[in-house]
C-alpha atoms as a PDB file:
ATOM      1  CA  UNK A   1     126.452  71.193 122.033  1.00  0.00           C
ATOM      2  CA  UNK A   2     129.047  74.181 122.047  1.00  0.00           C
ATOM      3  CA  UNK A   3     128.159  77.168 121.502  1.00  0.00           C
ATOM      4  CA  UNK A   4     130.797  77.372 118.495  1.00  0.00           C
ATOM      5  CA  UNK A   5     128.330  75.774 116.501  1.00  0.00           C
ATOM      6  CA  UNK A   6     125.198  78.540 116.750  1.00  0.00           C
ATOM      7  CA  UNK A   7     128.030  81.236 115.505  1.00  0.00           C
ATOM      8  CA  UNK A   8     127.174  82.417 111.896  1.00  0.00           C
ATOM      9  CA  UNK A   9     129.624  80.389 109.514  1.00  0.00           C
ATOM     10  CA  UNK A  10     132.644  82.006 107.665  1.00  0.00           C
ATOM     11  CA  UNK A  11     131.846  83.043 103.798  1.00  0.00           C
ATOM     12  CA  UNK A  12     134.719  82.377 102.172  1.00  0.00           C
ATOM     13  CA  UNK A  13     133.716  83.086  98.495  1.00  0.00           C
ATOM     14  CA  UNK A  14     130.032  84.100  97.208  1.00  0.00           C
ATOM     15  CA  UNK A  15     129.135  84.609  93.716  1.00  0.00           C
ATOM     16  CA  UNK A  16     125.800  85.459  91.972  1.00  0.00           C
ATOM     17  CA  UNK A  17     124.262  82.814  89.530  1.00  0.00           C
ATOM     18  CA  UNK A  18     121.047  84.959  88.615  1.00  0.00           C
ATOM     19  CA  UNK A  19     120.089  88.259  89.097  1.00  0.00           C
ATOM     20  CA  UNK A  20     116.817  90.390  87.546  1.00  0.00           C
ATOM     21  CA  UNK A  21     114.243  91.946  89.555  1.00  0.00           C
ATOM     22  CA  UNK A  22     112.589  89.663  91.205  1.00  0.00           C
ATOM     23  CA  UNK A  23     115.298  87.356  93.027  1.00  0.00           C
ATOM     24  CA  UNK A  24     118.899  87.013  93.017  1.00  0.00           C
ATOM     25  CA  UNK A  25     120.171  83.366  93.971  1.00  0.00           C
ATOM     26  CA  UNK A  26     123.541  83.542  95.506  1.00  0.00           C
ATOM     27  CA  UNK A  27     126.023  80.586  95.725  1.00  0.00           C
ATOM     28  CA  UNK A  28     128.455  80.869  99.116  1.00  0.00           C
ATOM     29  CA  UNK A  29     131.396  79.159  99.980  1.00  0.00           C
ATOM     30  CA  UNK A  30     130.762  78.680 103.549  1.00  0.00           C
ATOM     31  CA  UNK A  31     132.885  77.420 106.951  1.00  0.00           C
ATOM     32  CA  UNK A  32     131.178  75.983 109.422  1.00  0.00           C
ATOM     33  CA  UNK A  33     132.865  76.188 113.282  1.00  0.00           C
ATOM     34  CA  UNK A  34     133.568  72.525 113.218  1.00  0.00           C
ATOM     35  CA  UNK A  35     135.749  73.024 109.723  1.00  0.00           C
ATOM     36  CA  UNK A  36     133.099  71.726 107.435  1.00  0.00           C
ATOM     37  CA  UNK A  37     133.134  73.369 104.014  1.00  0.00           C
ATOM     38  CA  UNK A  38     130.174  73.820 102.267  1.00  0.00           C
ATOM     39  CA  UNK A  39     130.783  75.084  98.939  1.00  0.00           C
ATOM     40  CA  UNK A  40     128.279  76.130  96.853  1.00  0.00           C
ATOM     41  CA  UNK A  41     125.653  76.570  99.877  1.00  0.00           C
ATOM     42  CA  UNK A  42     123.164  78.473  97.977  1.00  0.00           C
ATOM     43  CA  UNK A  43     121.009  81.471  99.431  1.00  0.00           C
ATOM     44  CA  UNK A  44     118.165  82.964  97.400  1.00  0.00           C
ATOM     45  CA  UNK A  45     118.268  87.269  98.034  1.00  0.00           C
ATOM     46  CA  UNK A  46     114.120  88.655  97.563  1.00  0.00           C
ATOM     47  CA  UNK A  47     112.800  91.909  98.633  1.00  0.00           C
ATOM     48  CA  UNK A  48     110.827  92.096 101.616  1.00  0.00           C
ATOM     49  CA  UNK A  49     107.508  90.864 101.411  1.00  0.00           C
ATOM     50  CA  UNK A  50     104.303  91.889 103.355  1.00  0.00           C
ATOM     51  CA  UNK A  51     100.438  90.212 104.040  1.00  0.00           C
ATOM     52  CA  UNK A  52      97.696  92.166 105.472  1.00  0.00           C
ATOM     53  CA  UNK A  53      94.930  90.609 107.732  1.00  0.00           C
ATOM     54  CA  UNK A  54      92.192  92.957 107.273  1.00  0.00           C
ATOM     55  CA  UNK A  55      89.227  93.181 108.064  1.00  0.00           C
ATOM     56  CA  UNK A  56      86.147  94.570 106.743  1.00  0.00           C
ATOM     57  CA  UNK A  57      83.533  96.350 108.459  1.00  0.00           C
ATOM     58  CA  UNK A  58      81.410  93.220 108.652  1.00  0.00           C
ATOM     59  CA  UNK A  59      84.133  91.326 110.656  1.00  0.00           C
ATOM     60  CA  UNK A  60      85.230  89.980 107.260  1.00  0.00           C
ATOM     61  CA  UNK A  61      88.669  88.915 106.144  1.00  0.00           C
ATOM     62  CA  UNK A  62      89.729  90.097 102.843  1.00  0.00           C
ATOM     63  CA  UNK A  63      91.084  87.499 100.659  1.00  0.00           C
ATOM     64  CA  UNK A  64      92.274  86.843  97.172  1.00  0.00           C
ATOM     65  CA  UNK A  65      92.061  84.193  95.164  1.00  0.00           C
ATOM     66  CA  UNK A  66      94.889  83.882  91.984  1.00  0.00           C
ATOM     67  CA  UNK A  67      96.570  81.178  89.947  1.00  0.00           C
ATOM     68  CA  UNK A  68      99.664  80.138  91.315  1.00  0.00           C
ATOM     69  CA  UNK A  69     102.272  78.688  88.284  1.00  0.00           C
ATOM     70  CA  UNK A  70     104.812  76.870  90.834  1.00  0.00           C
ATOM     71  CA  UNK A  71     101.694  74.321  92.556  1.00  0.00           C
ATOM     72  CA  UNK A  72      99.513  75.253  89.049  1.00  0.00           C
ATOM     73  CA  UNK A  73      96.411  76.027  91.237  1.00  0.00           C
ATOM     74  CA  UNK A  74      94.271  78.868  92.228  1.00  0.00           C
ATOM     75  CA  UNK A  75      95.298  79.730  95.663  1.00  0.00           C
ATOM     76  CA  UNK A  76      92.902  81.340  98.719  1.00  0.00           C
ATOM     77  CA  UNK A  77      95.570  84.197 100.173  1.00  0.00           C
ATOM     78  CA  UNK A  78      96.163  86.906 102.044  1.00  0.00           C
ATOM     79  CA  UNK A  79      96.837  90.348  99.994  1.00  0.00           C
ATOM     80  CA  UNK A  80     100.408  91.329  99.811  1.00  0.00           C
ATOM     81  CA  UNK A  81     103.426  90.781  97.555  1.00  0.00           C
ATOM     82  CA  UNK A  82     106.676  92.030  97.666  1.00  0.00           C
ATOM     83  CA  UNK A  83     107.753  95.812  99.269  1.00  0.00           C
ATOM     84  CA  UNK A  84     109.279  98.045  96.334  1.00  0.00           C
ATOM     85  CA  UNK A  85     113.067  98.627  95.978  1.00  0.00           C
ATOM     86  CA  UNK A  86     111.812 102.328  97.389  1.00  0.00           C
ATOM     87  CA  UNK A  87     110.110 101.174 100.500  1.00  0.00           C
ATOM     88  CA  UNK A  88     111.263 100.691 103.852  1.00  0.00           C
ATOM     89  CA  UNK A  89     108.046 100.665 105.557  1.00  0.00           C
ATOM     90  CA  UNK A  90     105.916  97.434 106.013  1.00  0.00           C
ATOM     91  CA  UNK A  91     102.709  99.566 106.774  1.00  0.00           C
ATOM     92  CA  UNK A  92     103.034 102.146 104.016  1.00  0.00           C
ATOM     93  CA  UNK A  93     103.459  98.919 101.484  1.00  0.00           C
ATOM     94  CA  UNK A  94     101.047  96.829 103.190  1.00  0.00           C
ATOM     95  CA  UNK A  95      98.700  99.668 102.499  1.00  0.00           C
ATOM     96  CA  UNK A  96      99.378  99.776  99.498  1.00  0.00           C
ATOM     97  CA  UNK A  97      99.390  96.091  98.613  1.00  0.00           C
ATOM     98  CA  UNK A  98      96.293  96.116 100.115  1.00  0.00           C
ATOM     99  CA  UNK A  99      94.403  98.609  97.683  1.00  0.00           C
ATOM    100  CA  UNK A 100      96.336  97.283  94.842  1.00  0.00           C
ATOM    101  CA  UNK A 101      94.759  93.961  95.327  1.00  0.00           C
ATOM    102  CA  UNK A 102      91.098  94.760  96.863  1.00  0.00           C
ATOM    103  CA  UNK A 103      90.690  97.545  96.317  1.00  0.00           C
ATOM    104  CA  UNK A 104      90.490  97.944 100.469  1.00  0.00           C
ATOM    105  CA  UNK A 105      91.587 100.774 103.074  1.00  0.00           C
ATOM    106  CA  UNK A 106      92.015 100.144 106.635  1.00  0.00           C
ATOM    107  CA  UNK A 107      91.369 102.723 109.525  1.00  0.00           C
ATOM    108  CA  UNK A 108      94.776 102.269 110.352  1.00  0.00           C
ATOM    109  CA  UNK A 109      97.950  99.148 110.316  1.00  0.00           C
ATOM    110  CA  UNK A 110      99.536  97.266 113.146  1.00  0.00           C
ATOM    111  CA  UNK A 111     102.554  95.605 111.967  1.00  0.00           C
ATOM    112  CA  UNK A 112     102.225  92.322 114.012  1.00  0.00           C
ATOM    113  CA  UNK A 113     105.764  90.511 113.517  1.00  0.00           C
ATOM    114  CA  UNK A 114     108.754  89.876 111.360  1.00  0.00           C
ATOM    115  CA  UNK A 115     108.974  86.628 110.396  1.00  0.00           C
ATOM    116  CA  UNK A 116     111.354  84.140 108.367  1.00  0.00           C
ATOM    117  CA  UNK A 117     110.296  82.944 104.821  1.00  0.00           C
ATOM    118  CA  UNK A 118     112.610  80.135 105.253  1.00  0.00           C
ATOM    119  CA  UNK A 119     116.131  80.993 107.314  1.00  0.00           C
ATOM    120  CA  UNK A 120     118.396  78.100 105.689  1.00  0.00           C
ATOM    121  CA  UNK A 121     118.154  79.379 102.109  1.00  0.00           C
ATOM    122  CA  UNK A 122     116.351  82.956 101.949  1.00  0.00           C
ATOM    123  CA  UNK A 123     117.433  86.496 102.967  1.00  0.00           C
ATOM    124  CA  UNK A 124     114.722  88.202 103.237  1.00  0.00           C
ATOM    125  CA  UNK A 125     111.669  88.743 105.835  1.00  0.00           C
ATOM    126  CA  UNK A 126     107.671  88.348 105.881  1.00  0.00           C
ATOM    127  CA  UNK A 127     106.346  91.551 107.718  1.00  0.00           C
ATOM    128  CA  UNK A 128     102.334  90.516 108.556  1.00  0.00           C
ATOM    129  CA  UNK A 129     100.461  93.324 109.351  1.00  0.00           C
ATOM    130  CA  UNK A 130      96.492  93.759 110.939  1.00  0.00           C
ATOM    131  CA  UNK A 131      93.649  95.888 110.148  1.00  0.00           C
ATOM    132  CA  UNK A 132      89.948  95.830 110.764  1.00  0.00           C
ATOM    133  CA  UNK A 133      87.040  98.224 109.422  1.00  0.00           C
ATOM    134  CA  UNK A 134      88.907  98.275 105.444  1.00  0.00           C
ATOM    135  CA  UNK A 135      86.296  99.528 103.332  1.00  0.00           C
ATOM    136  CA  UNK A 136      86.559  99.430  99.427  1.00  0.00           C
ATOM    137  CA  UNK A 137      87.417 102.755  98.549  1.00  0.00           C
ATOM    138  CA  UNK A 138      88.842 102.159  94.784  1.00  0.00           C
ATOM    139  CA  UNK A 139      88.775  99.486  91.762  1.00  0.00           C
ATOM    140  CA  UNK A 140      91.369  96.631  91.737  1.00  0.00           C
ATOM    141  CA  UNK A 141      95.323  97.905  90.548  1.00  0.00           C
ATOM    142  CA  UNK A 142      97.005  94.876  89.113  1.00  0.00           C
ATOM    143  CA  UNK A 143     100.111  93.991  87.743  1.00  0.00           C
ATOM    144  CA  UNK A 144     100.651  92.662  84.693  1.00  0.00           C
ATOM    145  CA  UNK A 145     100.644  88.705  85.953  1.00  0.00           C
ATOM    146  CA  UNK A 146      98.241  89.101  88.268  1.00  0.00           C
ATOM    147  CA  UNK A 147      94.412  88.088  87.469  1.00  0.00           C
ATOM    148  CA  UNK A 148      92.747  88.447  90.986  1.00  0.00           C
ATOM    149  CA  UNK A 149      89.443  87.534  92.260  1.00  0.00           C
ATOM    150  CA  UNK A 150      88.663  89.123  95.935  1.00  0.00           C
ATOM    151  CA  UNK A 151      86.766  87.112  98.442  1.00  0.00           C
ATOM    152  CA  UNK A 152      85.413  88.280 101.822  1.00  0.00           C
ATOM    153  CA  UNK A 153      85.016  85.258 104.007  1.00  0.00           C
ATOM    154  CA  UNK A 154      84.069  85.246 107.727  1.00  0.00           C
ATOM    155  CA  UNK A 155      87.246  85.300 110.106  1.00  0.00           C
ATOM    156  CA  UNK A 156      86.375  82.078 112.077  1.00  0.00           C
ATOM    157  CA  UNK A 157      85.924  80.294 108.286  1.00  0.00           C
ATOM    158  CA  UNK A 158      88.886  81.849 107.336  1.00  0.00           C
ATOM    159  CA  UNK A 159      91.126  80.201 110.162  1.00  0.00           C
ATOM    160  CA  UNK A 160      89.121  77.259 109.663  1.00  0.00           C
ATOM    161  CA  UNK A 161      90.364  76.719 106.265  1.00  0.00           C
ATOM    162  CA  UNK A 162      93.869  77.967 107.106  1.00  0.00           C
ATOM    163  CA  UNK A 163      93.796  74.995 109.845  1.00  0.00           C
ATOM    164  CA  UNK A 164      91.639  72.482 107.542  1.00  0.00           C
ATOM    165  CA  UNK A 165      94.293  72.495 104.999  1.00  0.00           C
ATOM    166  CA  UNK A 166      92.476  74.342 102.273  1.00  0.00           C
ATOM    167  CA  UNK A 167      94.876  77.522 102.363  1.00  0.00           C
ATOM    168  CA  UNK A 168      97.552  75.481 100.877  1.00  0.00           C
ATOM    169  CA  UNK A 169     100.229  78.667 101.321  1.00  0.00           C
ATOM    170  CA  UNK A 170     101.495  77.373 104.555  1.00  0.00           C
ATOM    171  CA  UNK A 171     102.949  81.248 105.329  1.00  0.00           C
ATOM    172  CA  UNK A 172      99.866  82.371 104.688  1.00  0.00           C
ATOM    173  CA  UNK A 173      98.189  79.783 107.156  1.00  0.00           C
ATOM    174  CA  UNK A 174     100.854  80.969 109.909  1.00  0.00           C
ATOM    175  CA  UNK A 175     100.501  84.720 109.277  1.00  0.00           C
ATOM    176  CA  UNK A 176      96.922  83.942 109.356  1.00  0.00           C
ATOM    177  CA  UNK A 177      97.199  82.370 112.869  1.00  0.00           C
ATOM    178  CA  UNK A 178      99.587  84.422 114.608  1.00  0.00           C
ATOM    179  CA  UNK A 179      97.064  87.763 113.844  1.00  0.00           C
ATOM    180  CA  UNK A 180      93.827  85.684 114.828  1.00  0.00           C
ATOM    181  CA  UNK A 181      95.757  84.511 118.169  1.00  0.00           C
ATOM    182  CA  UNK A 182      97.288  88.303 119.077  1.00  0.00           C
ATOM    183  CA  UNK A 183      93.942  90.568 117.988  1.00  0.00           C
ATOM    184  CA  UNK A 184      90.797  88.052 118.349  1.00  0.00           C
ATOM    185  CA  UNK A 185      92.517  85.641 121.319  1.00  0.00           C
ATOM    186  CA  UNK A 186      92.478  82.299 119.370  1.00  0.00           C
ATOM    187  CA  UNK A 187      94.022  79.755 120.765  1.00  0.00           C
ATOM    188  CA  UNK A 188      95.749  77.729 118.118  1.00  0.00           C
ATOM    189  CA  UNK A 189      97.198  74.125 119.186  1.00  0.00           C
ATOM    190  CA  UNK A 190      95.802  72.277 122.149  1.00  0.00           C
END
């Protein structure tokens, strides 16, 4: 394969089909290095998002249950959301999506990797983030769509569902497994 191929393609043309404040979907008129035109190739823009694996001081994870409209179920997660238009730092909003959502403090943040929602069609980045002794320090701060329930379940059971197939957010599930494998020494896969 040459190496002409792994160079980023030409944008020839991009327009914006929908902007507000939660996504902007972009359609490109793209060149690939072999000539092939792909016109519209479309590219959804989101803000950052961040997840926090934290755990309490029972060697607890911290999870939250919440309808999800696109699969129409209730969904076992990891806290996070989207980082603000203002923020530039994965901690100080993983912190704060944390407390939001639990109602949790950690001791401190590790920012564990920068990850990929999806590189053929999104922008933006996953930042997943670690924390252990999080004690509940103030009541739940939602947003307006958001109807939360919070669940502390054991770490093992935790991956165990993640792996089992009940976590159904597969970025979750991987977020989930790459902090178990770097802070507890899981190994994942055979």
């Amino acid at each position: 394969m040459s190496d002409d191929i792994l160079r980023p393609w030409e944008v020839r043309a991009s327009r914006t089909l929908v902007q507000d404040s939660w996504l902007t979907l972009r359609a490109d008129h793209c060149v690939t290095q072999r000539g092939v035109s792909l016109d519209p190739y479309y590219v959804l823009e989101y803000s950052d998002w961040v997840h926090v694996v934290a755990l309490d001081e029972e060697d607890r994870l911290l999870m939250v249950r919440q309808y999800r409209h696109g699969a129409g179920v209730a969904s076992l997660e990891l806290p996070g959301g989207r980082m603000d238009a203002h923020e530039s730092d994965p901690i100080a909003a993983g912190a704060r999506e944390l407390l939001e959502e639990t109602g949790h403090a950690a001791p401190s943040l590790r920012h564990l990797a920068r990850l990929s929602p999806n590189p053929a069609s999104h922008a933006n980045w996953i930042h997943v983030l670690y924390g252990e002794g999080a004690k509940e320090v103030a009541p739940l701060n939602l947003d307006s769509g958001e109807d939360i329930r919070v669940e502390r379940v054991p770490w093992r059971e935790a991956l165990a569902l993640a792996l089992g197939g009940q976590i159904i957010n597969s970025q979750h599930v991987a977020l989930l497994a790459i902090a178990m494998a770097q802070t507890k020494g899981v190994k994942i896969g055979g």
